[in-house]
Protein backbone atom coordinates (compact mmCIF):
# COMPACT_ATOMS: atom_id res chain seq x y z
CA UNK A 1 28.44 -54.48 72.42
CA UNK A 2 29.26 -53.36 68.80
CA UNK A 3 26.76 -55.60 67.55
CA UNK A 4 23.65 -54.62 69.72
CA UNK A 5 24.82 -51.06 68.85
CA UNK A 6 24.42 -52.39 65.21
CA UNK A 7 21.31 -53.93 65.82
CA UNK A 8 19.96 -50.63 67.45
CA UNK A 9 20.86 -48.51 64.85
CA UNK A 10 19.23 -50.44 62.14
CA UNK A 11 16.54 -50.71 64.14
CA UNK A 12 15.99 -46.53 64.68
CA UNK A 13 16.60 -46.26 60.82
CA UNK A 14 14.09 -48.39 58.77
CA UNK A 15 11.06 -46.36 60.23
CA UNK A 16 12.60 -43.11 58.47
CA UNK A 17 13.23 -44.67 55.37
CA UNK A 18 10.07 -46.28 54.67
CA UNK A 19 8.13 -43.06 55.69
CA UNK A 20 10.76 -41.49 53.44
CA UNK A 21 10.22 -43.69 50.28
CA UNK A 22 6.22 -43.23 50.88
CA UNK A 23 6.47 -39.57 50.55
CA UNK A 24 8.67 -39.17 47.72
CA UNK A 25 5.73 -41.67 46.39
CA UNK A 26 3.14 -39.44 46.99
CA UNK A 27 4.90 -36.03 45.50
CA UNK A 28 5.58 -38.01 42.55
CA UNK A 29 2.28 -38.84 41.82
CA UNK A 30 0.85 -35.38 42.94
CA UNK A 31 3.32 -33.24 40.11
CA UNK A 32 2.14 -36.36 37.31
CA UNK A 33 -1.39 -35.45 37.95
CA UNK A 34 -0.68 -31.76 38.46
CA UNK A 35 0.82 -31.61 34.96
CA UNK A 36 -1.59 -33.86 32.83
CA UNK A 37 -4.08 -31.36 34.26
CA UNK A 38 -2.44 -28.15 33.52
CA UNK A 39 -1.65 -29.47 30.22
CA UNK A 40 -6.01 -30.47 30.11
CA UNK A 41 -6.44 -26.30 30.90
CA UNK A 42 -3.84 -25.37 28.19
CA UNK A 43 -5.69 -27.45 25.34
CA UNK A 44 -9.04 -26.18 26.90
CA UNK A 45 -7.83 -22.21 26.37
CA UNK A 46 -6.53 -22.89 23.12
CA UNK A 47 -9.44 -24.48 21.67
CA UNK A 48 -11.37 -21.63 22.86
CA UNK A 49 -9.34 -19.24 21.35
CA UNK A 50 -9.50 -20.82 18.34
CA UNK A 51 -13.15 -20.99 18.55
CA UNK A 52 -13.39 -17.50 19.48
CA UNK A 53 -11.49 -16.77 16.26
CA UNK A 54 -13.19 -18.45 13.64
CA UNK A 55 -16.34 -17.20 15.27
CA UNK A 56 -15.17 -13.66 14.91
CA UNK A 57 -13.84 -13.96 10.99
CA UNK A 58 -17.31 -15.83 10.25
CA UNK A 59 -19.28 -12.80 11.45
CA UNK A 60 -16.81 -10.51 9.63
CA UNK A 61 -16.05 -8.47 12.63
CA UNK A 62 -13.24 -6.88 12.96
CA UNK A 63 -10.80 -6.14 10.05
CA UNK A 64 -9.46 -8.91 9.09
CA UNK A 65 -5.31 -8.52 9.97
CA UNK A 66 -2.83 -7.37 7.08
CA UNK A 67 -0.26 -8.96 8.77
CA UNK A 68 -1.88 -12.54 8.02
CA UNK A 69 -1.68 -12.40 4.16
CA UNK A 70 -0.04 -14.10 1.96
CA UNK A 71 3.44 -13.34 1.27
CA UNK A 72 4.07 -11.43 4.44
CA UNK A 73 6.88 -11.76 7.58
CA UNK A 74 5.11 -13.56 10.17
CA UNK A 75 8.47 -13.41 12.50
CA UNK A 76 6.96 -9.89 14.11
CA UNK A 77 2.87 -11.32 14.57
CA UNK A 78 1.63 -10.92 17.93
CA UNK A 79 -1.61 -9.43 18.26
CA UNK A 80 -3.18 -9.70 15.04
CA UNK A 81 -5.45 -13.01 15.85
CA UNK A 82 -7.06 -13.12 19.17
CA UNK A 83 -5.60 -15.54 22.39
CA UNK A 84 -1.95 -16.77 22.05
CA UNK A 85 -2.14 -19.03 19.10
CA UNK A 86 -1.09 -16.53 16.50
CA UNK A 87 2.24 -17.99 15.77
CA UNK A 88 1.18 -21.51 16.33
CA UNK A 89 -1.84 -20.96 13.45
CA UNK A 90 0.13 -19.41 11.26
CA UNK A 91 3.15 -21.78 11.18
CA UNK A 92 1.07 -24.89 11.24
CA UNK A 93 -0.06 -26.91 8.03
CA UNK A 94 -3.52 -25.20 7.85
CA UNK A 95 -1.60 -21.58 7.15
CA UNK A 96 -2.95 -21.79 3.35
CA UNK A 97 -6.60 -22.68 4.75
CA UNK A 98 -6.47 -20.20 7.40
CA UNK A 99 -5.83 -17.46 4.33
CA UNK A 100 -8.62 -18.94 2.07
CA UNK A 101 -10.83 -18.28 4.72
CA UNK A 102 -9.85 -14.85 5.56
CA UNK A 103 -10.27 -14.05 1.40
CA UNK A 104 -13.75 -15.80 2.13
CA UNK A 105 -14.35 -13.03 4.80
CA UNK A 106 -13.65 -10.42 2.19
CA UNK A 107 -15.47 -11.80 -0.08
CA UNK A 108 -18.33 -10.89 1.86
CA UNK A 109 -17.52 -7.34 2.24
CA UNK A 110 -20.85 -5.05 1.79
CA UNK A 111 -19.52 -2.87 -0.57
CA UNK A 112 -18.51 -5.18 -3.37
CA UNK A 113 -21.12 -4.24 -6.60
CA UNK A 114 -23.73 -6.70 -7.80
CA UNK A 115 -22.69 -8.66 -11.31
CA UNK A 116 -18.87 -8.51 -10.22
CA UNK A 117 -18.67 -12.11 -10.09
CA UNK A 118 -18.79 -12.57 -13.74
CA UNK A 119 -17.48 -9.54 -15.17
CA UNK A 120 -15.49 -6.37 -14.14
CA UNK A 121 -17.93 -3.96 -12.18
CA UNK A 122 -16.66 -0.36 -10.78
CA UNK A 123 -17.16 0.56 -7.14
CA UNK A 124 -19.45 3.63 -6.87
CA UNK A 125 -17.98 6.77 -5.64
CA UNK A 126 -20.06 9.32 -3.62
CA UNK A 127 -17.93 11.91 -5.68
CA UNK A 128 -17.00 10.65 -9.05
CA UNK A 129 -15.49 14.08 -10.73
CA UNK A 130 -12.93 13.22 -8.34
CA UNK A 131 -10.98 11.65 -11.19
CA UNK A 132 -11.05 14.47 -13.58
CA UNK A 133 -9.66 16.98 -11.26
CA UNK A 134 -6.37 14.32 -11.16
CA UNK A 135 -6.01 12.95 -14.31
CA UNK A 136 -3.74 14.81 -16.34
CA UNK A 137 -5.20 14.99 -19.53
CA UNK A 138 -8.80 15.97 -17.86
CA UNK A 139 -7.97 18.42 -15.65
CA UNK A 140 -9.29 21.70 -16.59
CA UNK A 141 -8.39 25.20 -14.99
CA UNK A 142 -11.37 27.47 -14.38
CA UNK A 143 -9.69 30.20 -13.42
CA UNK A 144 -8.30 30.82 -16.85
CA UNK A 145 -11.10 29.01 -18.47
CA UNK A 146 -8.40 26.22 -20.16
CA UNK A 147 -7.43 22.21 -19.74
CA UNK A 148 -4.38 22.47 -18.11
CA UNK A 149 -2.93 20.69 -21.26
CA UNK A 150 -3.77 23.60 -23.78
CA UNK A 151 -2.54 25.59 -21.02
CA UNK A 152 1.13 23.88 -20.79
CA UNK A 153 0.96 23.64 -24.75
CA UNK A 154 0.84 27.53 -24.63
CA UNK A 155 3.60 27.87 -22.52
CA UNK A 156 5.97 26.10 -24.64
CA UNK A 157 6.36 29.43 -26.64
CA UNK A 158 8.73 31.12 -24.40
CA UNK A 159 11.05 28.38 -24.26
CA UNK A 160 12.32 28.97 -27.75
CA UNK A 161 12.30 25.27 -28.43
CA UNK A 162 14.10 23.48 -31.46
CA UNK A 163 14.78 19.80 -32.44
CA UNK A 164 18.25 19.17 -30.61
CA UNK A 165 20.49 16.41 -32.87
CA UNK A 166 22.51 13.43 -31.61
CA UNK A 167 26.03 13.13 -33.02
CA UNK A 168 24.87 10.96 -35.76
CA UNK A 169 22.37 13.72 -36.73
CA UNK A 170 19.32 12.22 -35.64
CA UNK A 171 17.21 13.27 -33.38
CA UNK A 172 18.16 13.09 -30.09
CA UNK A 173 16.03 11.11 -27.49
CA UNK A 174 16.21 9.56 -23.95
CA UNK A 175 14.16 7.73 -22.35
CA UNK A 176 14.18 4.14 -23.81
CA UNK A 177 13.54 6.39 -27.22
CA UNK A 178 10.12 7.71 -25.87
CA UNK A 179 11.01 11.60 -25.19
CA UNK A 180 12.47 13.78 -27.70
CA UNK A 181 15.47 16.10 -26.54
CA UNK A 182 14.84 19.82 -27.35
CA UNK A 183 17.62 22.89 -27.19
CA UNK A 184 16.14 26.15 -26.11
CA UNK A 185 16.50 28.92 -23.33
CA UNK A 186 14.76 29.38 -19.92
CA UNK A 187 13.74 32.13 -18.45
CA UNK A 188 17.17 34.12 -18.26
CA UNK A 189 18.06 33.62 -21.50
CA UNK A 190 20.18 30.68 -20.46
CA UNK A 191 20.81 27.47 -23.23
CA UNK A 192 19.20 24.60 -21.67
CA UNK A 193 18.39 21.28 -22.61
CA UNK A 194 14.22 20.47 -22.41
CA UNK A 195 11.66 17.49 -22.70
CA UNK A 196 8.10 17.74 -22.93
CA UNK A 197 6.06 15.59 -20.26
CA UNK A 198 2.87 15.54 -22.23
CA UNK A 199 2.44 19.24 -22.27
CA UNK A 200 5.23 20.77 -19.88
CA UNK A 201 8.26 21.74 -20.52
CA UNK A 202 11.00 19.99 -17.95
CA UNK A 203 14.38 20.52 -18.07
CA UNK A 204 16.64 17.60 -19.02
CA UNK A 205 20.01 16.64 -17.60
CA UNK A 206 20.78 13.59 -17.62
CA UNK A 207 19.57 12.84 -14.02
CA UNK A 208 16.22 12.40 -12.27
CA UNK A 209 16.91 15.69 -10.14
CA UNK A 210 14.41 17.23 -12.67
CA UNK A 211 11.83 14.84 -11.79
CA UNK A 212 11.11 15.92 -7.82
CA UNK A 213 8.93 18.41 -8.59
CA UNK A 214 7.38 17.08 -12.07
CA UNK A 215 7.54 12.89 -10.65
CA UNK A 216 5.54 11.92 -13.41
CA UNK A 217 6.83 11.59 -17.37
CA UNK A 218 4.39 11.46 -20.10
CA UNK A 219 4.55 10.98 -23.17
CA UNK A 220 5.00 14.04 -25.43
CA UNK A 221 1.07 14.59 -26.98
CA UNK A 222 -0.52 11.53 -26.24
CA UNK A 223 0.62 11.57 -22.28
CA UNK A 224 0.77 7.91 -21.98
CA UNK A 225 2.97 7.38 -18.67
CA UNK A 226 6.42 6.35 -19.41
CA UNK A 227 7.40 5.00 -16.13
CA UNK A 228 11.15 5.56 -14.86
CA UNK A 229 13.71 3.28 -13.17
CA UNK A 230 16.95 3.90 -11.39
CA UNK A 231 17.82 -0.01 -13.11
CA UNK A 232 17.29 -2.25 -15.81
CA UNK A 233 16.31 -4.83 -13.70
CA UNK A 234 13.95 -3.08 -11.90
CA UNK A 235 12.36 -2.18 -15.18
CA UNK A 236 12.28 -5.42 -16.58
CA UNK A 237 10.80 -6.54 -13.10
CA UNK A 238 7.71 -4.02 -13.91
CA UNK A 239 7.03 -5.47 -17.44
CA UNK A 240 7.18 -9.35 -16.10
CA UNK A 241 4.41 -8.07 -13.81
CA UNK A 242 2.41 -6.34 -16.47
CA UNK A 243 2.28 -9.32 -18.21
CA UNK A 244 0.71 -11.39 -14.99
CA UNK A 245 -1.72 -8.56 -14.37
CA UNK A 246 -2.85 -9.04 -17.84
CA UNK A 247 -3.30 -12.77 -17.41
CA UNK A 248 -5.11 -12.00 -14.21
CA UNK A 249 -7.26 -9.59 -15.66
CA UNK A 250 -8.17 -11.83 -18.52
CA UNK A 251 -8.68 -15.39 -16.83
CA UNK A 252 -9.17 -14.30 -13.29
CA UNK A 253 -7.66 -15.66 -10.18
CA UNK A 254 -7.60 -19.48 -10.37
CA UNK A 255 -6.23 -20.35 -6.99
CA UNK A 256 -8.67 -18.55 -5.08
CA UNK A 257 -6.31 -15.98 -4.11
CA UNK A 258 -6.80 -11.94 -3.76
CA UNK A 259 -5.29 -10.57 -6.94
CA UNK A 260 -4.44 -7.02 -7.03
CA UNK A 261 -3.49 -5.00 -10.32
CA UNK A 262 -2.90 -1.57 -11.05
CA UNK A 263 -2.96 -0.03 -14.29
CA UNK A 264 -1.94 -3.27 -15.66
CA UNK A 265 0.05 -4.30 -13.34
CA UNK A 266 0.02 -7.35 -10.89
CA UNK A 267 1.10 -6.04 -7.35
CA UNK A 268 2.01 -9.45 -5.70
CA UNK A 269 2.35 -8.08 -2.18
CA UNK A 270 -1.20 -5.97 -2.82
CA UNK A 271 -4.29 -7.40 -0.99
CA UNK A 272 -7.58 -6.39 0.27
CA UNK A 273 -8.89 -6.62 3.92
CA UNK A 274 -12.64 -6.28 5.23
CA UNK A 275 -13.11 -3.20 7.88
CA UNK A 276 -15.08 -2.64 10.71
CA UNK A 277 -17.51 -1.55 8.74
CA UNK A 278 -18.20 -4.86 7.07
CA UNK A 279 -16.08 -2.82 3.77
CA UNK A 280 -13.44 -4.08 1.63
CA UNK A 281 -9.89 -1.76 1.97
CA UNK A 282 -6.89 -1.42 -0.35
CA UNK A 283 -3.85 -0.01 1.33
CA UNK A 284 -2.56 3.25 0.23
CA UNK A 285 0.52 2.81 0.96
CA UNK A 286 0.72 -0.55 -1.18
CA UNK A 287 -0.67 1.22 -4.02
CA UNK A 288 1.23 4.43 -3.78
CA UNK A 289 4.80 2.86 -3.77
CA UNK A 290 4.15 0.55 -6.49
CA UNK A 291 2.55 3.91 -8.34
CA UNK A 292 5.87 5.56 -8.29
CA UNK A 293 8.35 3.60 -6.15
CA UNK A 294 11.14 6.32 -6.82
CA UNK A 295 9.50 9.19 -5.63
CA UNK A 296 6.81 8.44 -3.09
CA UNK A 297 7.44 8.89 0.45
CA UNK A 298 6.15 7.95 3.79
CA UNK A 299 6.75 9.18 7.15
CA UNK A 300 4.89 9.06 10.58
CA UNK A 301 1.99 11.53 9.16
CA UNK A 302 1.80 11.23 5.91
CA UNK A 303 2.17 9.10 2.57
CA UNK A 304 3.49 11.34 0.14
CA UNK A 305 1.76 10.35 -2.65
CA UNK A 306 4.06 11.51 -6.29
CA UNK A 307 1.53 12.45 -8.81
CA UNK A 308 0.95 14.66 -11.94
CA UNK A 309 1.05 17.25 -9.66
CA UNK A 310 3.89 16.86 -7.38
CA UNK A 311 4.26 15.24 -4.25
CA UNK A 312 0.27 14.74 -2.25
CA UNK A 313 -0.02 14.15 1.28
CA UNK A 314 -2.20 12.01 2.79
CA UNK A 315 -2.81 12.14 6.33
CA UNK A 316 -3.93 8.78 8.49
CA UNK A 317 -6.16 7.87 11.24
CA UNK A 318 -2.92 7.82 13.40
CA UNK A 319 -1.12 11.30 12.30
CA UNK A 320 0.22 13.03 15.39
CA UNK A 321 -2.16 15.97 16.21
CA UNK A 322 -0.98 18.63 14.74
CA UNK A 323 -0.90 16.89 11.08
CA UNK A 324 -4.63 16.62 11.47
CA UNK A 325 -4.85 19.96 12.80
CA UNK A 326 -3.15 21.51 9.09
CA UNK A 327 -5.48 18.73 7.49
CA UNK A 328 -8.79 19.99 9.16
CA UNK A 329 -9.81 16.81 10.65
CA UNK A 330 -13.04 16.51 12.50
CA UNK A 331 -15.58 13.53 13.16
CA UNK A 332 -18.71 12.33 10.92
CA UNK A 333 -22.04 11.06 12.26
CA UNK A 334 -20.56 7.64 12.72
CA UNK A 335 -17.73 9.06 14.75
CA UNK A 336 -14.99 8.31 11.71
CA UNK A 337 -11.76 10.83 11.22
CA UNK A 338 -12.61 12.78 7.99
CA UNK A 339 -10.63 15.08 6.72
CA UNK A 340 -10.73 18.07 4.50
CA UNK A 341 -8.97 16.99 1.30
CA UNK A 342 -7.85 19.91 -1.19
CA UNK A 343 -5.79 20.53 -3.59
CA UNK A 344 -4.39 23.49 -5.26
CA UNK A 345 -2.43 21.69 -7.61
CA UNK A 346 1.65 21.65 -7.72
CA UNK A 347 3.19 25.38 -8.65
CA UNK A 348 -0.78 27.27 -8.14
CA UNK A 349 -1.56 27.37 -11.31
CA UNK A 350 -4.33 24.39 -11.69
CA UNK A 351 -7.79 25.12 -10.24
CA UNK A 352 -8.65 24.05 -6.50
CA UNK A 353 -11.55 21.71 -5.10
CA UNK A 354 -12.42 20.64 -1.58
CA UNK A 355 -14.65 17.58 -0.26
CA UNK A 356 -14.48 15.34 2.71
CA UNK A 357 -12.76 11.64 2.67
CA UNK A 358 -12.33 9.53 5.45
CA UNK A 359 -8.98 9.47 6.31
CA UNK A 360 -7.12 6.26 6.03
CA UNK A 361 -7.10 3.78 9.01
CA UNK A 362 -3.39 2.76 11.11
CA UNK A 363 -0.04 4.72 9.83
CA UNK A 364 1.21 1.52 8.77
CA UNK A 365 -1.08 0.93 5.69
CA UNK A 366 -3.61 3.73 4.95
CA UNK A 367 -6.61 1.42 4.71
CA UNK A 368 -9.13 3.12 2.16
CA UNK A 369 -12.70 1.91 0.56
CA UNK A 370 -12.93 2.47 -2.91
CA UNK A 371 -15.09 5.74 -2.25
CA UNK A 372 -12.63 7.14 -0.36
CA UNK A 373 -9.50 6.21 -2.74
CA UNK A 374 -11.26 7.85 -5.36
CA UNK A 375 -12.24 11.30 -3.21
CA UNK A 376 -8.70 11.22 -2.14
CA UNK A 377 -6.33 10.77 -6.04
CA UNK A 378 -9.37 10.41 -7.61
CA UNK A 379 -8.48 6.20 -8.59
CA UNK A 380 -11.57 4.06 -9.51
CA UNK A 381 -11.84 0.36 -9.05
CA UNK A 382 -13.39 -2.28 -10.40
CA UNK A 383 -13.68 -5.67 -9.17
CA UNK A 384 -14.25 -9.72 -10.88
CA UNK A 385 -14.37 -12.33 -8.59
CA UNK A 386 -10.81 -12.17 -6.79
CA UNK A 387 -9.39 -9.78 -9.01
CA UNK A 388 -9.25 -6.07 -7.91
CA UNK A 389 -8.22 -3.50 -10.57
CA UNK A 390 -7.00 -0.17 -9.95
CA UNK A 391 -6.76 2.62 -12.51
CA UNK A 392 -5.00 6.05 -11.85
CA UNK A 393 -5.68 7.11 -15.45
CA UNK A 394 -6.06 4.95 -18.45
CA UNK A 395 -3.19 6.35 -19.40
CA UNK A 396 -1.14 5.08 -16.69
CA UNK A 397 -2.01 1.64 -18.57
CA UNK A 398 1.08 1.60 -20.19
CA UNK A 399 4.41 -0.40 -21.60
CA UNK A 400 6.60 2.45 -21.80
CA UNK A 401 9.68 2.74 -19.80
CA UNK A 402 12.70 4.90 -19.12
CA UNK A 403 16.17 4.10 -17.34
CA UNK A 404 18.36 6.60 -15.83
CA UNK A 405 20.81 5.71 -12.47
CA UNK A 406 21.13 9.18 -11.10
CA UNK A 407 18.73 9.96 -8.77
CA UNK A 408 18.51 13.36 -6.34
CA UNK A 409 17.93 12.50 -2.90
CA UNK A 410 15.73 15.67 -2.33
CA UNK A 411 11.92 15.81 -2.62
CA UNK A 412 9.16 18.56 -2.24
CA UNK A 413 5.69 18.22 -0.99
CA UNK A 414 2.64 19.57 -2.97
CA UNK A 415 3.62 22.90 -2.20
CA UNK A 416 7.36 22.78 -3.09
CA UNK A 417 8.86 22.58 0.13
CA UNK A 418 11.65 20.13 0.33
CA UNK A 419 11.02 17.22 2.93
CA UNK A 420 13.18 14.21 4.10
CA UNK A 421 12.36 11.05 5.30
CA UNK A 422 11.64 10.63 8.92
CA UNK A 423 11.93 7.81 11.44
């Protein structure tokens, strides 16, 4: 009896295992094929993404993305390429290839001169006198009928200026021995200690607090920038890059690279991009904080570019409302943001001039063309092959150098009210 109950058992139970082992069979196979082909659609996408991609760059639609160059944290990537293969282009062996062609793009930008591929050739500026109204040593007050420089050379009179002496009895100077130290009185009657930027006056004391409303030092006569540092490393940084921008300048870009250089000096983290527009772009914001790294700001609306004049602010494409509201924004033919740039100079006493610039595209960067960089701080640029050169003033082309470690954490706008950085 036990062993027909066996025998029955066994009997009841293979069926259910065979039927059992067939289907696990079958699901088996089904998830195998599932996967090879959802693995097929994957590759599929991503080739056509890829496609998609080059096809778009080739055209030179689109601007090409900043966040692609060289030199720059891909970590924080995610929509600058089209599809979902950002990170997986960029990280892969053809990274360096994938940049050549995006300098290719550029290369094709519309607004690049004729003749610049053998020799330095200026952008053209729909308002070239621009520059004069910024440069220090041009600028000319019509009001009074005066450069600003005889102007400020007047001026000195009141200040009741003499030679001051260093304990040796030499002449004291600061300044890495560029800027003689003067005794005299200000306005009170008070003893003070003075240097003369070029033409003005500015009041020395040892720190940079001086230096927020005057962010530019010159030269006593000649003006030729004598650019400061809060360290000696920083400032020995600056010269090692002068001396690459002059290689640049004078044998070009060899690895087929975008080189940037302003007044002299290489910026390595510079670059140019191509705009909607089919236009090559600098970034403000690149060139401004390499301009004067100790004094420019930025905040949401503006770049607070530290000139001649005092802090300038630039509005962007992306400046909440009522920044473009004070700025006069309104739209061109072509449906661009222009704004109303003008500038009374720092303190009223320089003459005024007004003329529409397109303001510059995405808060992050302040893309500008050429034209526009010039309309805005009156910079021209010329161009050789791969090798972009800014100028702010010829004068700005310079070797000179000052260190001093005290720096004031306050800082005006154009207009002398004080501003702090915002989030």
């Amino acid at each position: 009896m036990r062993d027909n109950s066996r025998k029955i058992m066994k009997k009841r139970t293979s069926p259910i295992a065979i039927v059992a082992a067939i289907i696990a069979v079958i699901v088996i196979i089904l998830i195998f094929v599932g996967m090879n082909r959802h693995k097929d659609d994957a590759n599929h996408q991503n080739n056509e993404s890829v496609t998609s991609s080059a096809e778009s760059e080739s055209n030179g639609s689109g601007m090409a993305s900043a966040e692609t160059a060289s030199g720059t944290d891909n970590s924080d990537i995610s929509t600058s390429l089209p599809g979902n293969i950002v990170k997986e282009v960029l990280e892969s062996d053809d990274t360096k290839d994938s940049e050549c062609a995006k300098a290719n793009v550029v290369a094709e930008a519309t607004n690049i001169p004729d003749g610049s591929d053998t020799s330095f050739v200026e952008f053209s500026y729909e308002n070239p006198e621009s520059s004069d109204v910024f440069r220090y040593d041009k600028r000319y007050v019509h009001m009074l009928d005066k450069s600003y420089f005889d102007l400020q050379k007047e001026r000195q009179e009141k200040y009741n200026l003499t030679l001051a002496s260093s304990s040796d009895g030499n002449p004291y100077m600061v300044f890495g021995g560029n800027c003689y130290v003067y005794d005299g009185t200000d306005e009170n009657g008070n003893a003070k200690k003075y240097i003369i930027s070029g033409a003005d006056v500015v009041e020395y004391d040892g720190t940079l607090n001086p230096f927020n409303t005057h962010p530019i030092l010159r030269k006593e006569n000649t003006c030729e920038r004598i650019y400061l540092f809060d360290d000696e490393t920083k400032k020995n940084e600056f010269l090692e890059r002068r001396a690459q921008g002059r290689e640049f300048l004078q044998n070009g870009s060899t690895d087929n690279e975008w080189r940037v250089i302003l007044n002299g000096e290489y910026l390595p983290d510079a670059y140019p991009i191509i705009d909607d527009n089919g236009n090559l772009n600098l970034s403000l914001v690149q060139l401004a904080t390499a301009y004067n790294p100790l004094f420019t700001r930025i905040d949401k609306n503006y770049v607070y570019v530290a000139t001649d004049w005092g802090l300038y602010s630039v509005p962007s494409t992306e400046s909440d409302q009522a920044a473009k509201g004070s700025c006069d924004f309104s739209k061109d033919e072509d449906g661009n943001d222009v704004y109303y740039v003008t500038d009374m100079g720092f303190g009223g006493v320089s003459g005024s001039y007004g003329v529409a610039a397109k303001a510059p595209k995405t808060r992050e960067y302040y893309w500008v063309t050429p034209d526009d960089l010039n309309t805005i701080l009156g910079w021209t640029v010329s161009i050789k092959g791969r090798v972009i050169s800014v100028c702010s003033n010829p004068l700005d082309d310079s070797d000179l150098t000052g260190v001093i470690q005290k720096v004031s954490k306050t800082y005006y706008d154009l207009n002398g009210n004080v501003i702090t950085d915002q989030e």
